[in-house]
PDB file of N, CA and C in Angstrom:
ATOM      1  N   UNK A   1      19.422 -46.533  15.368  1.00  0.00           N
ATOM      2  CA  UNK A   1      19.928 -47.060  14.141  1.00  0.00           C
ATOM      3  C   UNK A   1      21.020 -46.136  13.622  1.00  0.00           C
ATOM      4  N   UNK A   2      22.217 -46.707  12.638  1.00  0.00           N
ATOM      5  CA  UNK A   2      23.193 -46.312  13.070  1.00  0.00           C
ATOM      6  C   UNK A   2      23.116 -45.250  11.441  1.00  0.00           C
ATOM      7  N   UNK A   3      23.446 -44.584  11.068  1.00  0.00           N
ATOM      8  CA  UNK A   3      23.334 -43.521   9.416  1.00  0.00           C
ATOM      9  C   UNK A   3      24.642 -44.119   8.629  1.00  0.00           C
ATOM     10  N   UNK A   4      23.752 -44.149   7.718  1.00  0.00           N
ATOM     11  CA  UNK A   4      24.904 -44.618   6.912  1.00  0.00           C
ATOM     12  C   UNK A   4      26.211 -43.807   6.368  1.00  0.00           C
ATOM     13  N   UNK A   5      27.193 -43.788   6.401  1.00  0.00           N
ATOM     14  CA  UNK A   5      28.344 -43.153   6.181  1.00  0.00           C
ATOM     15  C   UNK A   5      28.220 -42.394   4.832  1.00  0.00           C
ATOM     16  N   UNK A   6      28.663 -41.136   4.835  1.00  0.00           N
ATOM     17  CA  UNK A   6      28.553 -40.323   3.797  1.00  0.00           C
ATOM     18  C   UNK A   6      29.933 -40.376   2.694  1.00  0.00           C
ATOM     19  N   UNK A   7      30.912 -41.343   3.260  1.00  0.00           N
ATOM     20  CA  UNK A   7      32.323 -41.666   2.117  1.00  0.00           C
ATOM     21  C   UNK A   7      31.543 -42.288   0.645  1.00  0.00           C
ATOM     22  N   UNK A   8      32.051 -41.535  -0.347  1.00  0.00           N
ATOM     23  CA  UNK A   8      31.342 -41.966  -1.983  1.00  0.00           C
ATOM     24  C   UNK A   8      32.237 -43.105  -1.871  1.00  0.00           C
ATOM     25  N   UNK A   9      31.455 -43.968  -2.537  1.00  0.00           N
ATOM     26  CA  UNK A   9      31.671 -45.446  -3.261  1.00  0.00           C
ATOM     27  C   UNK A   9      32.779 -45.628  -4.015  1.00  0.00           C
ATOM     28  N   UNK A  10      32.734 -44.272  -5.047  1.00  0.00           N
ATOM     29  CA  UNK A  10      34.060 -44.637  -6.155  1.00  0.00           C
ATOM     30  C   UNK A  10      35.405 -44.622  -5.480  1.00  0.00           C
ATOM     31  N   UNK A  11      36.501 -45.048  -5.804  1.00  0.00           N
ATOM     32  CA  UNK A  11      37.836 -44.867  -5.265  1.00  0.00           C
ATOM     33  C   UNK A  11      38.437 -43.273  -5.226  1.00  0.00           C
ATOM     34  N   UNK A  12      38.371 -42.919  -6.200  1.00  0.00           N
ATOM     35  CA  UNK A  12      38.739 -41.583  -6.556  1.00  0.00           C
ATOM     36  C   UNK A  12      38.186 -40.808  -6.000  1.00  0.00           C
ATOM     37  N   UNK A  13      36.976 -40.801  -5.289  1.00  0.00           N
ATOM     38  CA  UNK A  13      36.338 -39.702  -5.064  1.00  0.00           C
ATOM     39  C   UNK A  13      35.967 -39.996  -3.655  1.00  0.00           C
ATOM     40  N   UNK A  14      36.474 -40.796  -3.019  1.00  0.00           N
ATOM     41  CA  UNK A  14      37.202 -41.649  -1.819  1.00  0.00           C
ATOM     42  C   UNK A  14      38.602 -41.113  -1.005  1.00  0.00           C
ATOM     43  N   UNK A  15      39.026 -41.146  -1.956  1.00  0.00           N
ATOM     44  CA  UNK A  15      41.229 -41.004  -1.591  1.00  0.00           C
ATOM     45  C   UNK A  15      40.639 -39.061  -1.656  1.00  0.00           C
ATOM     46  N   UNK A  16      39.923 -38.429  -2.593  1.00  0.00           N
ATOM     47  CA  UNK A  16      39.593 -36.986  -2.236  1.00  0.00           C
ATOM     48  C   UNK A  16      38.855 -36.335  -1.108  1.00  0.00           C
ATOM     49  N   UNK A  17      38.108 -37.485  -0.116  1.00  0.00           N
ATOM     50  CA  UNK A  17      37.388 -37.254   0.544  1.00  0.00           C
ATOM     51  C   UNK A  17      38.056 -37.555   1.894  1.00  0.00           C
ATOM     52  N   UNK A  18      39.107 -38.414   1.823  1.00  0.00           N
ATOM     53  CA  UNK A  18      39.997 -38.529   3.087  1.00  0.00           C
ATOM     54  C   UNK A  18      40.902 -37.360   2.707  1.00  0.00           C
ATOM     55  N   UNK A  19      41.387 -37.452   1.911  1.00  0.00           N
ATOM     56  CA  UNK A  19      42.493 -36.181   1.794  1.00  0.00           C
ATOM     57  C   UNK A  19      42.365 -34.627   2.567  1.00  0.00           C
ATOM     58  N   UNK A  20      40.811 -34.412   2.115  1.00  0.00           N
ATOM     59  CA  UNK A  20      39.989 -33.491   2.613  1.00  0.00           C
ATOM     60  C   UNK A  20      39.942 -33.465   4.149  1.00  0.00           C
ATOM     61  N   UNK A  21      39.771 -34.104   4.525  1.00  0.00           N
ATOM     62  CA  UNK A  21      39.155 -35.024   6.159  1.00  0.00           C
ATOM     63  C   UNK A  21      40.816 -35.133   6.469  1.00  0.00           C
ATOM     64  N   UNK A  22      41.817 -35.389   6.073  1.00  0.00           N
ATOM     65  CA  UNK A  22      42.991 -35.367   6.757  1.00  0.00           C
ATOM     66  C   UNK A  22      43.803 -34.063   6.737  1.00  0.00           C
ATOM     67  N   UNK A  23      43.722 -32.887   6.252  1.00  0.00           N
ATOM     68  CA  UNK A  23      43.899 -31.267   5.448  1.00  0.00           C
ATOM     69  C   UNK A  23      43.137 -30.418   6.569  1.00  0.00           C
ATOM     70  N   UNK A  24      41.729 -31.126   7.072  1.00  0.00           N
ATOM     71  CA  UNK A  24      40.909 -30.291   7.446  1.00  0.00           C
ATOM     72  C   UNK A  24      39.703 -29.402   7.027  1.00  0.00           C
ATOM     73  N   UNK A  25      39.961 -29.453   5.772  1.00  0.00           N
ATOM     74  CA  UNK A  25      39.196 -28.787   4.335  1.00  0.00           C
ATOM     75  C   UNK A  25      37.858 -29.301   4.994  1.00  0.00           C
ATOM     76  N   UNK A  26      37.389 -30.670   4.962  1.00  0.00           N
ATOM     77  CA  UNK A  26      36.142 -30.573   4.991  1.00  0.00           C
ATOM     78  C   UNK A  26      35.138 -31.396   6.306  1.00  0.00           C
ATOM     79  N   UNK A  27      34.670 -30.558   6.272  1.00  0.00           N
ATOM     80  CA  UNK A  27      34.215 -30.068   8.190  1.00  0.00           C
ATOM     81  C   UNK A  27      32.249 -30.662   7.340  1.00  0.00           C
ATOM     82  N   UNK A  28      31.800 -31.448   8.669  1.00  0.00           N
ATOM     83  CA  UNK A  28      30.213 -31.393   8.784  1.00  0.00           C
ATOM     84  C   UNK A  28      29.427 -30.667   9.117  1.00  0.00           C
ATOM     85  N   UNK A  29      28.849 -29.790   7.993  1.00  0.00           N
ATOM     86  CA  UNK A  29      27.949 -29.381   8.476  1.00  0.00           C
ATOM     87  C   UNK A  29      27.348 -29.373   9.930  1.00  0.00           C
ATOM     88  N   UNK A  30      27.371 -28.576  10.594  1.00  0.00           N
ATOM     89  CA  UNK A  30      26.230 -28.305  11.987  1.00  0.00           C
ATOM     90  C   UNK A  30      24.782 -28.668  11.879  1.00  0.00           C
ATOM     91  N   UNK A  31      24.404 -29.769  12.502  1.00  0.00           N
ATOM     92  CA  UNK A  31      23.003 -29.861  12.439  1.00  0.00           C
ATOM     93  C   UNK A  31      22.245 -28.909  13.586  1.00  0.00           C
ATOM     94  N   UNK A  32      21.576 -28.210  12.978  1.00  0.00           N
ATOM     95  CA  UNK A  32      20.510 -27.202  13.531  1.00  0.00           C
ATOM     96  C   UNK A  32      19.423 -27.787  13.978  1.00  0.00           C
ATOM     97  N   UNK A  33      18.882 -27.460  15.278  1.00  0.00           N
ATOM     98  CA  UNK A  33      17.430 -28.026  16.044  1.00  0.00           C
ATOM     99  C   UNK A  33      16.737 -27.128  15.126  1.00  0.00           C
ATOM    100  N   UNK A  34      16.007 -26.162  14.238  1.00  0.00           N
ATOM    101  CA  UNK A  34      15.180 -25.720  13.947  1.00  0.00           C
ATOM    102  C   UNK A  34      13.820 -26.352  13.996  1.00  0.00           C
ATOM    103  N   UNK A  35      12.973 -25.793  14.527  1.00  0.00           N
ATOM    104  CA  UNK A  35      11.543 -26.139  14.172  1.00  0.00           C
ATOM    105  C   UNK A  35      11.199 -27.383  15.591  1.00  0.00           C
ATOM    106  N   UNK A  36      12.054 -27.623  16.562  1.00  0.00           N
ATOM    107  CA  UNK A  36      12.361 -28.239  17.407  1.00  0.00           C
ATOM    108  C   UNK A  36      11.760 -27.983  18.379  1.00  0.00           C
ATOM    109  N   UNK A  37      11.100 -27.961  19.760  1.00  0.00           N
ATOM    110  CA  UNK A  37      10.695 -27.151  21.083  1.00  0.00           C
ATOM    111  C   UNK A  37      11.594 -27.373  21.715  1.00  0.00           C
ATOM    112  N   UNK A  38      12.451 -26.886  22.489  1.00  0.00           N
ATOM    113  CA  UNK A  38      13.485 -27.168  23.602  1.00  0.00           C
ATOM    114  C   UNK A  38      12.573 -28.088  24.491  1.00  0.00           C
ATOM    115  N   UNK A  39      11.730 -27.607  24.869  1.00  0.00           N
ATOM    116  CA  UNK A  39      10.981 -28.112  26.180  1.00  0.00           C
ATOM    117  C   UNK A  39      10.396 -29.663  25.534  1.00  0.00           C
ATOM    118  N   UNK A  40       9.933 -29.659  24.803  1.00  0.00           N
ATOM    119  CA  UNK A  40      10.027 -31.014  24.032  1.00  0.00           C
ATOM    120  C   UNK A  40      10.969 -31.896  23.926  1.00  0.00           C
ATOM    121  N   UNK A  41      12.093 -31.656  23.354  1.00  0.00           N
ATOM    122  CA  UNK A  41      13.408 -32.174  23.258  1.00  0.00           C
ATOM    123  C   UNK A  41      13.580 -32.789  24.623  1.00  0.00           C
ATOM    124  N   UNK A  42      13.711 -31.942  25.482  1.00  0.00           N
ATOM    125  CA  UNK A  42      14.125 -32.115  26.968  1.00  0.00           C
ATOM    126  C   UNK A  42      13.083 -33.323  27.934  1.00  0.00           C
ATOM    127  N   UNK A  43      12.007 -32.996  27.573  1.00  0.00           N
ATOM    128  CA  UNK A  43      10.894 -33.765  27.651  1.00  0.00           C
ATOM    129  C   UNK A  43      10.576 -35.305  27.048  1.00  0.00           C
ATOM    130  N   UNK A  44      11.525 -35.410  25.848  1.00  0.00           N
ATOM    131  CA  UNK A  44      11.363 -36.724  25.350  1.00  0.00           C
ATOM    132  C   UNK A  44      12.836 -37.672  25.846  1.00  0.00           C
ATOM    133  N   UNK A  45      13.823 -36.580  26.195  1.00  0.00           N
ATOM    134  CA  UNK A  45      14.979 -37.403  26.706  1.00  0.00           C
ATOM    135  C   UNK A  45      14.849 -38.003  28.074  1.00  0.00           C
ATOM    136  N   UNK A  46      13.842 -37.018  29.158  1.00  0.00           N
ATOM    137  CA  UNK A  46      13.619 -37.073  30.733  1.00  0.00           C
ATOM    138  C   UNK A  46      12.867 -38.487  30.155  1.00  0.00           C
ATOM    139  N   UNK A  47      12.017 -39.072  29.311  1.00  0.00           N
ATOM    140  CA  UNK A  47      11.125 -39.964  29.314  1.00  0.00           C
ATOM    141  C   UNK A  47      11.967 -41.163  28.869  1.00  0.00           C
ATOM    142  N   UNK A  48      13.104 -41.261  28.259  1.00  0.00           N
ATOM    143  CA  UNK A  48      13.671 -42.207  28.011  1.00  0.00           C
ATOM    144  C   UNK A  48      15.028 -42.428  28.551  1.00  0.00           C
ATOM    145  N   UNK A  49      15.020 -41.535  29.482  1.00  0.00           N
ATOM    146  CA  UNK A  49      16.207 -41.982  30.514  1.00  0.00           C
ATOM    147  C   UNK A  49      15.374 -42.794  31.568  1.00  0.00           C
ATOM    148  N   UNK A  50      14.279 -42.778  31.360  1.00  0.00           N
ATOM    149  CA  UNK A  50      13.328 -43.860  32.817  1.00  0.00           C
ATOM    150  C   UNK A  50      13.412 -44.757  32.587  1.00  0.00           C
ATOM    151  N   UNK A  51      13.596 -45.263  31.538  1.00  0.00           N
ATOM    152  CA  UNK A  51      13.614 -47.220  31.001  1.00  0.00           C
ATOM    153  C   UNK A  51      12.469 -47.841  31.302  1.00  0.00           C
ATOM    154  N   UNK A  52      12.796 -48.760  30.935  1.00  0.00           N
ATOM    155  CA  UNK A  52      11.732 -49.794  30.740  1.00  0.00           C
ATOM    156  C   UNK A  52      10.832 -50.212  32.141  1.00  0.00           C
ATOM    157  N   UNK A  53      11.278 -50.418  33.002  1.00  0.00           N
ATOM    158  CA  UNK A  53      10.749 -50.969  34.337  1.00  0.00           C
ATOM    159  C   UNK A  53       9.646 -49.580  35.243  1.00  0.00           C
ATOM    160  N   UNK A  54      10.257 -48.721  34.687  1.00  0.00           N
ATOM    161  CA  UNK A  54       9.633 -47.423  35.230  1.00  0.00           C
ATOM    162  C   UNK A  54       8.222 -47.328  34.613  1.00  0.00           C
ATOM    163  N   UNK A  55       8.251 -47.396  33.922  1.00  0.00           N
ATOM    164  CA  UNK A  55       6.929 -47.731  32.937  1.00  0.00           C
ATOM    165  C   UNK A  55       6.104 -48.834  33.236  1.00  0.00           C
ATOM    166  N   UNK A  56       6.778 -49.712  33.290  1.00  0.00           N
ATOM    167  CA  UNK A  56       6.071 -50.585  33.989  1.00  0.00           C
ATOM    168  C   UNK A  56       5.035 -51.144  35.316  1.00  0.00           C
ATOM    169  N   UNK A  57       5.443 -49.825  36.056  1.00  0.00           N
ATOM    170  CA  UNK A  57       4.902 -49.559  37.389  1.00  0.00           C
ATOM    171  C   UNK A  57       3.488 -50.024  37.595  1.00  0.00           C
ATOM    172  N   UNK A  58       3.014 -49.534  36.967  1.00  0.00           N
ATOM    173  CA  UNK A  58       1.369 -49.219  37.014  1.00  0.00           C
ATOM    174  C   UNK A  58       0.383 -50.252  36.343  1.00  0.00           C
ATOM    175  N   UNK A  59       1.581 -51.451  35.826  1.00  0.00           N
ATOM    176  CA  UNK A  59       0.577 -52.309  34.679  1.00  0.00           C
ATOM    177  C   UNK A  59       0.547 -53.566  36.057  1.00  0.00           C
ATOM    178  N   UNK A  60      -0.728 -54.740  36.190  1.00  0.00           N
ATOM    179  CA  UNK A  60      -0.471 -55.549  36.653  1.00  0.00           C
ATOM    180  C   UNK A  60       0.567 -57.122  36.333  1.00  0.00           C
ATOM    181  N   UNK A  61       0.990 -57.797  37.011  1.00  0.00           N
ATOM    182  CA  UNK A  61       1.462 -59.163  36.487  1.00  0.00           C
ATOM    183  C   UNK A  61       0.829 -59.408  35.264  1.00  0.00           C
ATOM    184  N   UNK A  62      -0.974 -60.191  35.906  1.00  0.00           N
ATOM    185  CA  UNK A  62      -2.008 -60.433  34.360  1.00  0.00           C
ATOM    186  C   UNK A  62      -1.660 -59.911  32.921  1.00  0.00           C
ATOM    187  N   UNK A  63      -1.350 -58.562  32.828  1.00  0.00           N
ATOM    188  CA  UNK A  63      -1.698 -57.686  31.993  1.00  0.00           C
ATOM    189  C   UNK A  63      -0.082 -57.733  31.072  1.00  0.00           C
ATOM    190  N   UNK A  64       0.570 -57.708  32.226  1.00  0.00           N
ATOM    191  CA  UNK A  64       2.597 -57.862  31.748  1.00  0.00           C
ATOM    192  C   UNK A  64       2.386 -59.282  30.916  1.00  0.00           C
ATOM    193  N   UNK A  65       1.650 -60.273  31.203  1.00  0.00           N
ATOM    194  CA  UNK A  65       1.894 -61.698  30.958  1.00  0.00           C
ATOM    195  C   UNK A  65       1.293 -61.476  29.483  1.00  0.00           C
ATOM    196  N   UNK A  66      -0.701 -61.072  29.654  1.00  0.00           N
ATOM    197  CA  UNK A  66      -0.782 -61.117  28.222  1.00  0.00           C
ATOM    198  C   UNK A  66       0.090 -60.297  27.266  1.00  0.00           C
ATOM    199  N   UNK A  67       0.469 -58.990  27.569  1.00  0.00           N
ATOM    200  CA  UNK A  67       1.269 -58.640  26.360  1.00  0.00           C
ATOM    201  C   UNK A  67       2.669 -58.898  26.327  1.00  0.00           C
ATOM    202  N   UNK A  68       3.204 -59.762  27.205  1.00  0.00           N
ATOM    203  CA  UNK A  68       4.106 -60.327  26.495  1.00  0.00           C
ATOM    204  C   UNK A  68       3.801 -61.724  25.626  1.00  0.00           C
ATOM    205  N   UNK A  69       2.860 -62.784  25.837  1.00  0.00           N
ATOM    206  CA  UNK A  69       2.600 -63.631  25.046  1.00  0.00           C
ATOM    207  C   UNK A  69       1.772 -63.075  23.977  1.00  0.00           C
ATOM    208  N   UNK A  70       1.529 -61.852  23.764  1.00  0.00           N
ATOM    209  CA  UNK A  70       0.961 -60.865  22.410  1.00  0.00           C
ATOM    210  C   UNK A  70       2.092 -60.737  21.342  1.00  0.00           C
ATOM    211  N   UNK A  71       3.141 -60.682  22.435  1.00  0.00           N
ATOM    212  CA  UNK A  71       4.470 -59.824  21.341  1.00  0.00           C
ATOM    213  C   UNK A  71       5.311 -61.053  21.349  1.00  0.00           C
ATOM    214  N   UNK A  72       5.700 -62.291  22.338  1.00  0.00           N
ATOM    215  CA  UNK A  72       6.330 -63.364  21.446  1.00  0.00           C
ATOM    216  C   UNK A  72       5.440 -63.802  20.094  1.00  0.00           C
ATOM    217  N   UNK A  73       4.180 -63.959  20.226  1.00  0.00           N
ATOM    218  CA  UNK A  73       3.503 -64.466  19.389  1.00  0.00           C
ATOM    219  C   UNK A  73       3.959 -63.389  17.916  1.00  0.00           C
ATOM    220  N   UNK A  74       3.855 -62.196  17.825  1.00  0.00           N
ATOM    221  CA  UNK A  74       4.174 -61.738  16.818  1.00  0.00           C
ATOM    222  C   UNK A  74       5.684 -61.953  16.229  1.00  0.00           C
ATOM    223  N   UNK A  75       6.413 -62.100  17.774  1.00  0.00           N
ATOM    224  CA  UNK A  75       7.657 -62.132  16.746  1.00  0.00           C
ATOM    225  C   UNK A  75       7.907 -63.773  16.347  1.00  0.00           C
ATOM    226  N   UNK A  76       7.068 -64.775  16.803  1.00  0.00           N
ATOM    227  CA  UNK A  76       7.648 -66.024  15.668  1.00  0.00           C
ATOM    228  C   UNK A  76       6.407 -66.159  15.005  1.00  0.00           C
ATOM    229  N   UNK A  77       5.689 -65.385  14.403  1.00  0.00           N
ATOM    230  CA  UNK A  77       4.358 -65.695  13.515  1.00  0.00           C
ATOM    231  C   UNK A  77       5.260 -65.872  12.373  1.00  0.00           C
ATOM    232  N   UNK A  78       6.277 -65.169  12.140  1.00  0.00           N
ATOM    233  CA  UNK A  78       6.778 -65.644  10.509  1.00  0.00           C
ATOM    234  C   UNK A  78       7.362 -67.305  10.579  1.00  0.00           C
ATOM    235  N   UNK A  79       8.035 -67.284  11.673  1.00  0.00           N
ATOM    236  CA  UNK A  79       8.984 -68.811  11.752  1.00  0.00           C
ATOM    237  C   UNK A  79       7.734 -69.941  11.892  1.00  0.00           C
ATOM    238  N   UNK A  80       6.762 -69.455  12.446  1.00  0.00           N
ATOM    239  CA  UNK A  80       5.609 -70.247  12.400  1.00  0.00           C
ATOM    240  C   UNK A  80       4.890 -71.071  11.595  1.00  0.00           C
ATOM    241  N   UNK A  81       4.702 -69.670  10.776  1.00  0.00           N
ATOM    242  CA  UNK A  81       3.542 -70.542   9.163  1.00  0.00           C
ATOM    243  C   UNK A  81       4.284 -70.712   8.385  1.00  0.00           C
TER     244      UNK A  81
END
């Protein structure tokens, strides 16, 4: 999901915030991993570079079928009732 843009709303304080951003003046903050595990980090990216099918390995047909007619069912329960 995508963050919402940090440009203020008002005009004025808009045209100061590009001005800034076109000058150079004002730079983003560095986001810091603190409090982070490397080996974690590294560990949750190795798991989602496998995708979807990789995961899938180990489940049978049967089992793929009910939970997918588990999860259409949830997603038109609203269009439903």
């Amino acid at each position: 999901m995508q963050k919402r843009s940090r440009m203020p709303r008002d005009t004025n304080q808009l045209a100061h915030k590009v001005l800034q951003i076109a000058i150079g003046e004002d730079v983003e903050p560095a986001k810091s991993d603190e409090g982070k595990d490397p080996a974690a980090v590294a560990l949750g990216r190795k798991g989602g570079l496998k995708g979807g099918k990789a995961r899938w390995v180990g489940v049978s047909k049967a089992k793929r079928k009910v939970l997918a007619q588990k999860a259409a069912r949830a997603r038109w329960k609203e269009r439903i009732d």
